[in-house]
C-alpha atoms as a PDB file:
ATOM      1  CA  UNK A   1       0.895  46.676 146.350  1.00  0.00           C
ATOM      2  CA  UNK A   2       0.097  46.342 142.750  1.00  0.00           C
ATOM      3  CA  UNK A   3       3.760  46.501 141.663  1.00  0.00           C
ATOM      4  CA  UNK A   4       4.226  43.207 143.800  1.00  0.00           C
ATOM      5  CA  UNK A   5       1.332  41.979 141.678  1.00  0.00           C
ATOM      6  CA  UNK A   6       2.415  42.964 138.423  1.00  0.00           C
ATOM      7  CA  UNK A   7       5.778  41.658 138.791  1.00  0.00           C
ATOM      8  CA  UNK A   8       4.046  38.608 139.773  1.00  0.00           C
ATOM      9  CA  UNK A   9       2.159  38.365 136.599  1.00  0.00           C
ATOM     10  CA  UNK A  10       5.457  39.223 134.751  1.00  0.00           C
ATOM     11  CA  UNK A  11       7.075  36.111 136.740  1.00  0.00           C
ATOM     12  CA  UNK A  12       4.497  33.823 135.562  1.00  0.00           C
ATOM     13  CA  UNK A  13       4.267  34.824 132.515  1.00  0.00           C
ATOM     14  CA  UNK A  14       7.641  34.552 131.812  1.00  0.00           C
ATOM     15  CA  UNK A  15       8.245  38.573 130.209  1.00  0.00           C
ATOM     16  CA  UNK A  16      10.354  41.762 131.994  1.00  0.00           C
ATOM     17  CA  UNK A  17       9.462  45.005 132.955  1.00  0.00           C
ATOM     18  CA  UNK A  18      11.273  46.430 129.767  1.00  0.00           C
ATOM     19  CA  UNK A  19       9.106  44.065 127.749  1.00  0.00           C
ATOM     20  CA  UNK A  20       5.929  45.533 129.033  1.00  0.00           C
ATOM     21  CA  UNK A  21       7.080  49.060 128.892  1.00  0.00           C
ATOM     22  CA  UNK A  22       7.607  48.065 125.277  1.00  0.00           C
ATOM     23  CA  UNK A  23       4.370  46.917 124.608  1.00  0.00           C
ATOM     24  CA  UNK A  24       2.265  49.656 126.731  1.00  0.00           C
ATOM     25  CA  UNK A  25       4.511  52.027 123.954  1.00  0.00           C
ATOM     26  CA  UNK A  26       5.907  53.469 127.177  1.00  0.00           C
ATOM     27  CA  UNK A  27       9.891  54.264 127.902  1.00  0.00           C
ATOM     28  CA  UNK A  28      11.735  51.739 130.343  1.00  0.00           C
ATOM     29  CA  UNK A  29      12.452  54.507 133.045  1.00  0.00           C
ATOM     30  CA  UNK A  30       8.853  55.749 133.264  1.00  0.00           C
ATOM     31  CA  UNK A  31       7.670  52.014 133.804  1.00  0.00           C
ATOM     32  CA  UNK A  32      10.166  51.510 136.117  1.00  0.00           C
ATOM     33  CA  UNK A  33       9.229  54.956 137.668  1.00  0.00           C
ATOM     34  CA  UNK A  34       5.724  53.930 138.278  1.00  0.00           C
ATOM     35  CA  UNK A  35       6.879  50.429 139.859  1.00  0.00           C
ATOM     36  CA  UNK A  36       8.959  51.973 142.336  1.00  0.00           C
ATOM     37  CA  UNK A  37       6.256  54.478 143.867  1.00  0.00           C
ATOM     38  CA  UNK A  38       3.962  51.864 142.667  1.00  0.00           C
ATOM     39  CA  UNK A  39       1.446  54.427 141.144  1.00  0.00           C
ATOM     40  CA  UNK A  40      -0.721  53.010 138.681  1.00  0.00           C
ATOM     41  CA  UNK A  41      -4.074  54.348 137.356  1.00  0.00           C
ATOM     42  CA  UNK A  42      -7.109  52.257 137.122  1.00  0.00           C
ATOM     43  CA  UNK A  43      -6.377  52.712 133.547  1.00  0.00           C
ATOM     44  CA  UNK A  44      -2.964  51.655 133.314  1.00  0.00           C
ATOM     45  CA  UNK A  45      -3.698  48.754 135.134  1.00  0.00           C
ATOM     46  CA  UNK A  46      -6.445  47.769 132.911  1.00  0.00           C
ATOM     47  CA  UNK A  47      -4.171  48.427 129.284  1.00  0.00           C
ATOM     48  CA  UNK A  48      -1.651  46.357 131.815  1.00  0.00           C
ATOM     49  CA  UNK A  49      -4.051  43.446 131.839  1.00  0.00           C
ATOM     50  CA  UNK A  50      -5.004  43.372 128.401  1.00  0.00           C
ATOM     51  CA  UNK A  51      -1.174  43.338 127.394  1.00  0.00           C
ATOM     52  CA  UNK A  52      -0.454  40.076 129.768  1.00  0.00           C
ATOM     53  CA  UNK A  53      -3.636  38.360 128.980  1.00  0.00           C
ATOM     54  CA  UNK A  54      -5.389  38.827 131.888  1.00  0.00           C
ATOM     55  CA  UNK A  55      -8.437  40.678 133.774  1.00  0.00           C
ATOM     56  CA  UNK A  56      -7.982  43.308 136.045  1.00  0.00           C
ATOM     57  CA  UNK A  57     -10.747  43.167 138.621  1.00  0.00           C
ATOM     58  CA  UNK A  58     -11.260  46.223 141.139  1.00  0.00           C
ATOM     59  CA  UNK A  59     -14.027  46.145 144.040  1.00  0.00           C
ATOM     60  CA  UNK A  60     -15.236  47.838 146.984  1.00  0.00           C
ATOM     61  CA  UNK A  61     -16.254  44.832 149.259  1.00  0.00           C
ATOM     62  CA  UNK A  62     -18.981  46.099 152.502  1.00  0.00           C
ATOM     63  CA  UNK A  63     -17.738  44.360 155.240  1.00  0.00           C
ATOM     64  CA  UNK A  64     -20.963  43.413 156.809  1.00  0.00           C
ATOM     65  CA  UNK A  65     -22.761  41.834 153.932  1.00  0.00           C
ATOM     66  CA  UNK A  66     -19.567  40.896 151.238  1.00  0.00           C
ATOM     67  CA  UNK A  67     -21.635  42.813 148.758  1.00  0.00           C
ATOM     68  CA  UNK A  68     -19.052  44.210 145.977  1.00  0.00           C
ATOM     69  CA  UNK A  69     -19.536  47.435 144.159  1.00  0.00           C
END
């Protein structure tokens, strides 16, 4: 799920996977690693973000009220 989302970033954006391994200061096969089992840390996502210019927003959402945590 947030492989999909990355690459779509990385789409718009116009960049590749190896230039954001680059950037993060992480190798090409370990990037591509995490893409394919898509296993990303809260953390990585967030250093992810602030590399393509962009927020990372995570939420727990109640279903009865919408309230967001």
């Amino acid at each position: 799920m947030m492989s999909e989302k990355i690459r779509l970033v990385l789409a718009k954006k116009d960049k590749s996977k190896a230039w954001l391994a680059d950037q993060l200061g992480w190798s090409t096969s370990n990037l591509y690693n995490k893409f394919k089992r898509d296993n990303f840390s809260e953390k990585e996502l967030v250093e992810i973000a602030k590399v393509l210019d962009c927020k990372f927003e995570a939420n727990f959402v109640l279903n009865d009220s919408g309230e967001k945590f």
